[in-house]
C-alpha atoms as a PDB file:
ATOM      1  CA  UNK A   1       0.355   0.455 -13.850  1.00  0.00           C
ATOM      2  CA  UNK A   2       1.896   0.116 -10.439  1.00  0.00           C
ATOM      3  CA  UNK A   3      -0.322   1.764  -8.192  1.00  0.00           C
ATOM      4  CA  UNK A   4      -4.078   2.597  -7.516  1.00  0.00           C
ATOM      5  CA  UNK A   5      -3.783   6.445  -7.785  1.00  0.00           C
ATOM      6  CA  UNK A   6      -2.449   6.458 -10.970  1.00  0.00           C
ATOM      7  CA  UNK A   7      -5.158   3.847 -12.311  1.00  0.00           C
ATOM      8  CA  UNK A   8      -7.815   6.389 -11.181  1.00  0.00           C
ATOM      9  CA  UNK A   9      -5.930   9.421 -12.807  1.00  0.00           C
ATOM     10  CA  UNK A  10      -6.266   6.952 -16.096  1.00  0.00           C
ATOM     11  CA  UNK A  11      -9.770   7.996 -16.628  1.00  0.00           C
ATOM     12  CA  UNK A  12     -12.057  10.829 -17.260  1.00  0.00           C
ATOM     13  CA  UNK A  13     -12.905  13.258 -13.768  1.00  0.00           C
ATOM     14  CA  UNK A  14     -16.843  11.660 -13.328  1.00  0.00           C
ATOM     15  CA  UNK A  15     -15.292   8.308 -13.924  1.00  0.00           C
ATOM     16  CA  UNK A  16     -12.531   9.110 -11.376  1.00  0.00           C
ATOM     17  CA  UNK A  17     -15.209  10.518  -8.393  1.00  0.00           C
ATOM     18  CA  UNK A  18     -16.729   7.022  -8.881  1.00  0.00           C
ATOM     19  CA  UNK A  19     -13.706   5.208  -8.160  1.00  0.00           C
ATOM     20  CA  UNK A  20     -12.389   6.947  -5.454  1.00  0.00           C
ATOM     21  CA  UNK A  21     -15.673   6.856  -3.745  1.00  0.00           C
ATOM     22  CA  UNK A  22     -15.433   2.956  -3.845  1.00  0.00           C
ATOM     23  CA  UNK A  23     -11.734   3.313  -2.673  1.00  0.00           C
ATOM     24  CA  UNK A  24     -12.932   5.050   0.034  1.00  0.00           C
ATOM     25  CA  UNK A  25     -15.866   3.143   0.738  1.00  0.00           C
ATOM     26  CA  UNK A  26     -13.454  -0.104   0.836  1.00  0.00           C
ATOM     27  CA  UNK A  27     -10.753   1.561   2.835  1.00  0.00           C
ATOM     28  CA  UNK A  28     -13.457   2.799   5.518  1.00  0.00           C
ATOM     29  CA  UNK A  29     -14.487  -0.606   6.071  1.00  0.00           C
ATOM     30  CA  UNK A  30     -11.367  -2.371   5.855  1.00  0.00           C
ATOM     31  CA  UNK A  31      -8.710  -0.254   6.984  1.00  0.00           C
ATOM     32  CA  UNK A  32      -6.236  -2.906   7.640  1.00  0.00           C
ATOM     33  CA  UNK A  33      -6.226  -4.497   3.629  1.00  0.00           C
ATOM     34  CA  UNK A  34      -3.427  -3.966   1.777  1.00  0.00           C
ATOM     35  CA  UNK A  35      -4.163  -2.415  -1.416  1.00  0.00           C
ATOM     36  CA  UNK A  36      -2.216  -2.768  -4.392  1.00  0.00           C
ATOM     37  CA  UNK A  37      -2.622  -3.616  -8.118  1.00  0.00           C
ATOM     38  CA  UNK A  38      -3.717  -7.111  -9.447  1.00  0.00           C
ATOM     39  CA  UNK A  39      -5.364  -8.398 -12.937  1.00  0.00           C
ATOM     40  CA  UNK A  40      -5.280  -4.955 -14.210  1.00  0.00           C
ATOM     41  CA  UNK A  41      -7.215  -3.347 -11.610  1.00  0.00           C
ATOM     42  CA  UNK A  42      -7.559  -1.911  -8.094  1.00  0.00           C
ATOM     43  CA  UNK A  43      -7.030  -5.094  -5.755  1.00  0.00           C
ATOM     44  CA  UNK A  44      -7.363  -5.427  -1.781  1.00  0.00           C
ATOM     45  CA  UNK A  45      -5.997  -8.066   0.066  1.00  0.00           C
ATOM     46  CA  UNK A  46      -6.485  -8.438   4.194  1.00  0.00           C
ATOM     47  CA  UNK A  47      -4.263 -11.385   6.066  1.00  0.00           C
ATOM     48  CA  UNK A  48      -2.621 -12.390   2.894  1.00  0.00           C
ATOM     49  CA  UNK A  49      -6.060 -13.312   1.541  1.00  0.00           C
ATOM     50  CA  UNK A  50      -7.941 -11.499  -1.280  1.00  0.00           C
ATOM     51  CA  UNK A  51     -10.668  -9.285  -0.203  1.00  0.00           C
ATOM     52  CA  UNK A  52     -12.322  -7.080  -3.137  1.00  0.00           C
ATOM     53  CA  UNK A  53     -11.163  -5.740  -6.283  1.00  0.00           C
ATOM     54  CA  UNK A  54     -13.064  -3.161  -8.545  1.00  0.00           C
ATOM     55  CA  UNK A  55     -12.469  -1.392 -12.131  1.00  0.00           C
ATOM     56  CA  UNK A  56     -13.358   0.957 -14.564  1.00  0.00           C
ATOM     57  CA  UNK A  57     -15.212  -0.117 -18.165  1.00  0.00           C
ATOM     58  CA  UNK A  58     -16.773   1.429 -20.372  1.00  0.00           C
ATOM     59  CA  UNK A  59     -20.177   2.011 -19.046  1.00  0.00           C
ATOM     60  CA  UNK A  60     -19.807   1.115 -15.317  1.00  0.00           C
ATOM     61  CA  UNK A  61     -17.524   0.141 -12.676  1.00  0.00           C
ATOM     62  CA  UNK A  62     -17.192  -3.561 -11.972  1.00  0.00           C
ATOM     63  CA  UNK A  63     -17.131  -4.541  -8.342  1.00  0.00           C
ATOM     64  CA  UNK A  64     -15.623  -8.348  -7.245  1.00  0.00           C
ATOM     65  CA  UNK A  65     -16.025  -9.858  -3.894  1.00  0.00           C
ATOM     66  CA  UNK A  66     -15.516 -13.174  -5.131  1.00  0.00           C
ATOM     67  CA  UNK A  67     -18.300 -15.773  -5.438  1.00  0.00           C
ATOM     68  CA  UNK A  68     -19.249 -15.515  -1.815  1.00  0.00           C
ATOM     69  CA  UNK A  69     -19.588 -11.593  -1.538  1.00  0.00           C
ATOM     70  CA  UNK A  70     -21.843 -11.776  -4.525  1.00  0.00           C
ATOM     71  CA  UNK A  71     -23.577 -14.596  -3.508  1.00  0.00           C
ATOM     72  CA  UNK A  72     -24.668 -13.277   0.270  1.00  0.00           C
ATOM     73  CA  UNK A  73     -26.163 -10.171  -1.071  1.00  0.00           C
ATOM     74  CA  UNK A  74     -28.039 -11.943  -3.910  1.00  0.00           C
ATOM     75  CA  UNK A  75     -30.910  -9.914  -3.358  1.00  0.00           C
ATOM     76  CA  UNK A  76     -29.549  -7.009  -3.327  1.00  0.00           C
ATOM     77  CA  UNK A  77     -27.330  -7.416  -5.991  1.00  0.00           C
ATOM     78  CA  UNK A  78     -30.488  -8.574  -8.425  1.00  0.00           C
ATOM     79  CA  UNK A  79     -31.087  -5.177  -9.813  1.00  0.00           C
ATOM     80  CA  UNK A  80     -27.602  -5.165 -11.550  1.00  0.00           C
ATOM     81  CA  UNK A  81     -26.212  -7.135 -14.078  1.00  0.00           C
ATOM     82  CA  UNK A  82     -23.537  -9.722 -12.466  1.00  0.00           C
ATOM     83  CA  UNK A  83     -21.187 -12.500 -14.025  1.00  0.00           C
ATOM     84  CA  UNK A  84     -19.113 -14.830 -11.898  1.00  0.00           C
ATOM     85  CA  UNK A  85     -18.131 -13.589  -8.794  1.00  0.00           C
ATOM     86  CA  UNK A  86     -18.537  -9.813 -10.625  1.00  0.00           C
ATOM     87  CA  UNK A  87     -21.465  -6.874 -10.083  1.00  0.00           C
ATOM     88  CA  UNK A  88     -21.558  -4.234 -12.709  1.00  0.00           C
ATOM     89  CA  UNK A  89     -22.684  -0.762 -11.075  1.00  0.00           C
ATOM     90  CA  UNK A  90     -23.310   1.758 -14.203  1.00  0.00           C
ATOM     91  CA  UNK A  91     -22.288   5.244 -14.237  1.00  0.00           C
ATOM     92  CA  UNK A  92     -25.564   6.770 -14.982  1.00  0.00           C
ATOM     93  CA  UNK A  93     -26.727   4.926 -11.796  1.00  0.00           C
ATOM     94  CA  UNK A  94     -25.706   6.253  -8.244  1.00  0.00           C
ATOM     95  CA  UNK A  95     -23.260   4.120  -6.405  1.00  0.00           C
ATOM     96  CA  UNK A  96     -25.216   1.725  -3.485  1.00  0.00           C
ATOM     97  CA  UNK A  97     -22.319   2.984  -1.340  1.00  0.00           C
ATOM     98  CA  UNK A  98     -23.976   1.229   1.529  1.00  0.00           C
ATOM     99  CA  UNK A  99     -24.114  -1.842   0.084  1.00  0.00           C
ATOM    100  CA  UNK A 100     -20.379  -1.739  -1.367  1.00  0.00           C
ATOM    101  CA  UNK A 101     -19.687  -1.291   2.352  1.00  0.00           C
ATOM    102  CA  UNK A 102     -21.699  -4.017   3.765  1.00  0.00           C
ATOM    103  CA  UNK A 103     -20.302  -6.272   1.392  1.00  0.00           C
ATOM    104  CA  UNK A 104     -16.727  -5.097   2.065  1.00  0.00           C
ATOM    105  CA  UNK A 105     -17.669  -5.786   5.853  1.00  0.00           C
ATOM    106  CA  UNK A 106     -18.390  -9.751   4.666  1.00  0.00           C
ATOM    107  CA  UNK A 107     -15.241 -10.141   3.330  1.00  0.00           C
ATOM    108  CA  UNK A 108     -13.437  -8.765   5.840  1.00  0.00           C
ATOM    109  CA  UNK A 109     -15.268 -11.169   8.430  1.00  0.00           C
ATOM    110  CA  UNK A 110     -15.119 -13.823   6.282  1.00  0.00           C
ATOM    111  CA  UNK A 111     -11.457 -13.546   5.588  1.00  0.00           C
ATOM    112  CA  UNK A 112     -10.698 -13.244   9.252  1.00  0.00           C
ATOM    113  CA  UNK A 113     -12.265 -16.777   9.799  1.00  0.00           C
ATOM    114  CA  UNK A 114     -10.299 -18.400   7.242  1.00  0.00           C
END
């Protein structure tokens, strides 16, 4: 896999609407990343520096923003099951769009400082 739009075209059309909108939501926020392909998955990098990545399982869409993404919208994040530095959003759920794109908006801060 070498690209991001032929990732999404690897899965099913509802599964696909899902990831796109998270492309989108990602791109809106952080039009300057560089998006490209990295552990398997859609990966976004802004000033050399890793930003977010996301990808499709089974029965959700996992969403990383790194340990300190996850960790400033704790809260928020509570009502979905998380690992380290991951978020699992479900497919039967709808997408907190707004809160992918606040957290997107973190990153992007918080990679500009570093």
């Amino acid at each position: 896999m070498t690209d991001v739009d032929e990732y999404i075209a690897g899965y099913a059309s509802d599964v696909q609407e899902k990831l796109q909108i998270v492309r989108q939501t990602i791109i809106t926020h952080a039009p300057d990343a560089v998006e490209s392909i990295a552990y398997g998955m859609p990966a976004y990098k802004l000033n050399k520096k890793p930003l977010v990545y996301f990808g499709a399982f089974a029965q959700h869409i996992g969403f990383y923003a790194t340990p300190t993404g996850h960790e400033k919208f704790k809260i928020e994040l509570a009502q979905y099951k998380q690992g380290k530095g991951s978020v699992q959003f479900p497919y039967d759920q709808p997408l907190p769009v707004d809160l992918i794109g606040r957290i997107v908006q973190f990153r992007v801060e918080e990679n500009k400082q570093k």
